[in-house]
Protein backbone atom coordinates (compact mmCIF):
# COMPACT_ATOMS: atom_id res chain seq x y z
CA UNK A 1 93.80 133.46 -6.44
CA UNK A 2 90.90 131.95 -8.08
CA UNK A 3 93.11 129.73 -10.83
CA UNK A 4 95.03 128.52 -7.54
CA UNK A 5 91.41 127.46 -5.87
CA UNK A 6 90.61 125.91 -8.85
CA UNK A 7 93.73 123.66 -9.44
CA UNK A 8 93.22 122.95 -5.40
CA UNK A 9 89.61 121.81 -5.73
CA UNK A 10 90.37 120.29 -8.88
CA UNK A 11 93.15 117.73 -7.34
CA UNK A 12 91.40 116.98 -3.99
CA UNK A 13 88.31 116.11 -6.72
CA UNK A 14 90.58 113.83 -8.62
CA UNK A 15 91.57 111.67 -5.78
CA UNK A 16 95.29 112.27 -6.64
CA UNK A 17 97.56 109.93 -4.64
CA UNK A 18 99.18 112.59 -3.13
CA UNK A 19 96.07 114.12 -1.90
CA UNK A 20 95.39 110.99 -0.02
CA UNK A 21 98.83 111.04 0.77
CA UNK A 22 98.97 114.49 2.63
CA UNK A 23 95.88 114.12 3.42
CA UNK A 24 96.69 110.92 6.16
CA UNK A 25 99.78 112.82 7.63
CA UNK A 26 97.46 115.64 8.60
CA UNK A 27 95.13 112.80 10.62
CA UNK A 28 91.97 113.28 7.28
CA UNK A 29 90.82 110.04 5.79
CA UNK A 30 91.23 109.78 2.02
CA UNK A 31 87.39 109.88 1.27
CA UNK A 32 87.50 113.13 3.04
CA UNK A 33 89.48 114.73 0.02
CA UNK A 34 86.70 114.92 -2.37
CA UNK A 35 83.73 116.65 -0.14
CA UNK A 36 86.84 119.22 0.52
CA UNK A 37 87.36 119.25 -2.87
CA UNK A 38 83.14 120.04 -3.59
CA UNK A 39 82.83 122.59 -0.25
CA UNK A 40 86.19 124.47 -1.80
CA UNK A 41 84.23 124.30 -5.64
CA UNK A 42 81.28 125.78 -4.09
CA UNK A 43 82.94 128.92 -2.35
CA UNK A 44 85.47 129.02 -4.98
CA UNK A 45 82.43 129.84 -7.44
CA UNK A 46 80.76 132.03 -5.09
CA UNK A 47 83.80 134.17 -4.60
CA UNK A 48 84.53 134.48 -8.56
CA UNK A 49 81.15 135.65 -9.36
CA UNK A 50 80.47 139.22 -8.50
CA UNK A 51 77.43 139.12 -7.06
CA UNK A 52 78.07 136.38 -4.45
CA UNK A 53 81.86 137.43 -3.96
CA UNK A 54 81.74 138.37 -0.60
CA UNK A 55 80.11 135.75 0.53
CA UNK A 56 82.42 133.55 -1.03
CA UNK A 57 85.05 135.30 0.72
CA UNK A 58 83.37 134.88 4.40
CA UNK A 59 83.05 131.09 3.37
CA UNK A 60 86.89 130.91 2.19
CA UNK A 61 87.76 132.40 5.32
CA UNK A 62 86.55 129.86 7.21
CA UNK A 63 87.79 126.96 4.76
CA UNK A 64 91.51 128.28 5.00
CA UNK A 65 90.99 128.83 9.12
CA UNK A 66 89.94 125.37 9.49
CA UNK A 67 93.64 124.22 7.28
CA UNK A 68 95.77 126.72 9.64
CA UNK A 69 94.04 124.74 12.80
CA UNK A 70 94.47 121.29 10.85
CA UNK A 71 98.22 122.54 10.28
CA UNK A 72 98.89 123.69 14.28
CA UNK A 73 97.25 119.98 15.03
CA UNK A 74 99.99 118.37 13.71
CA UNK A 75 102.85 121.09 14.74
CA UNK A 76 103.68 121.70 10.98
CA UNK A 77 106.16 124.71 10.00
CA UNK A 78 105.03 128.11 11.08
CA UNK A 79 105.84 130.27 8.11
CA UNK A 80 105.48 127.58 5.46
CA UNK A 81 102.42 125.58 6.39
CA UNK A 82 100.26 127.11 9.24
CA UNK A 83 100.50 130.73 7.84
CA UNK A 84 99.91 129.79 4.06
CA UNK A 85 95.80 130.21 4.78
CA UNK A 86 96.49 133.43 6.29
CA UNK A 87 98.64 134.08 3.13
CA UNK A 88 95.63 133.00 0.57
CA UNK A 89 93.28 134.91 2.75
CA UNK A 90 94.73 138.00 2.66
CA UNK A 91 95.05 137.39 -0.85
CA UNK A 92 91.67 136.29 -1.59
CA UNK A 93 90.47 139.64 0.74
CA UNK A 94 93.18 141.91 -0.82
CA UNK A 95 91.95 140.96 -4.44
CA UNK A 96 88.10 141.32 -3.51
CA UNK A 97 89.07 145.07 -2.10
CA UNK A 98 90.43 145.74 -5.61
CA UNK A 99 87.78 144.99 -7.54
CA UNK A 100 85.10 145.94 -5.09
CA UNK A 101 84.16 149.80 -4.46
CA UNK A 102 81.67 149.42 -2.14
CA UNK A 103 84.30 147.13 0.05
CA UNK A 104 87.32 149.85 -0.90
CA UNK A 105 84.73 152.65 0.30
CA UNK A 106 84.35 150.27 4.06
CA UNK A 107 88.21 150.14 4.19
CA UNK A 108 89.51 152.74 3.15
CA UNK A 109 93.58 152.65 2.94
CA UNK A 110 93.59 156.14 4.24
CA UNK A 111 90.81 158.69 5.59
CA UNK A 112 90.10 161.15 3.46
């Protein structure tokens, strides 16, 4: 999850053509890429280290829910497009529970 943030961040930071690119079809402007790029560094960093990683998770949460509404803006592909933040946030959650006993102890998978 995190080496995934990391090469996102990392191209929206290098003002990669594409970026811009995608970027236009979903109605951003191409100087928007780069402060996406820094707010995704930030909470990309605060989910990696420990001590911050649920808040880091809260603020990815809300990163990936603003890209499923930017994706049902522009009537993009359900399963392919829309979802994929619900994908990387269930990831991003479903990693956190693992390595987290304090989080595994709030949600349990089963009652004991």
């Amino acid at each position: 999850m995190i080496a995934f943030l990391i090469m996102d961040f990392a191209m929206k930071l290098a003002d990669l053509e594409i970026v811009r690119t995608t970027g236009l079809t979903l109605g951003w402007q191409p100087e928007t890429a780069r402060l996406l790029g820094a707010i995704l560094a930030v909470c990309t960093a605060l989910y990696a280290y420990p001590r911050t990683a649920i808040l880091g998770a809260v603020l990815l949460t809300g990163y990936l829910g603003g890209a499923v509404a930017t994706h049902l803006r522009v009537d993009s592909p359900l399963f392919s497009h829309i979802l994929f933040g619900v994908y990387l946030g269930v990831l991003a959650w479903g990693g956190l529970w693992l390595r987290d006993a304090k989080l595994q102890a709030l949600f349990p998978l089963r009652r004991a």
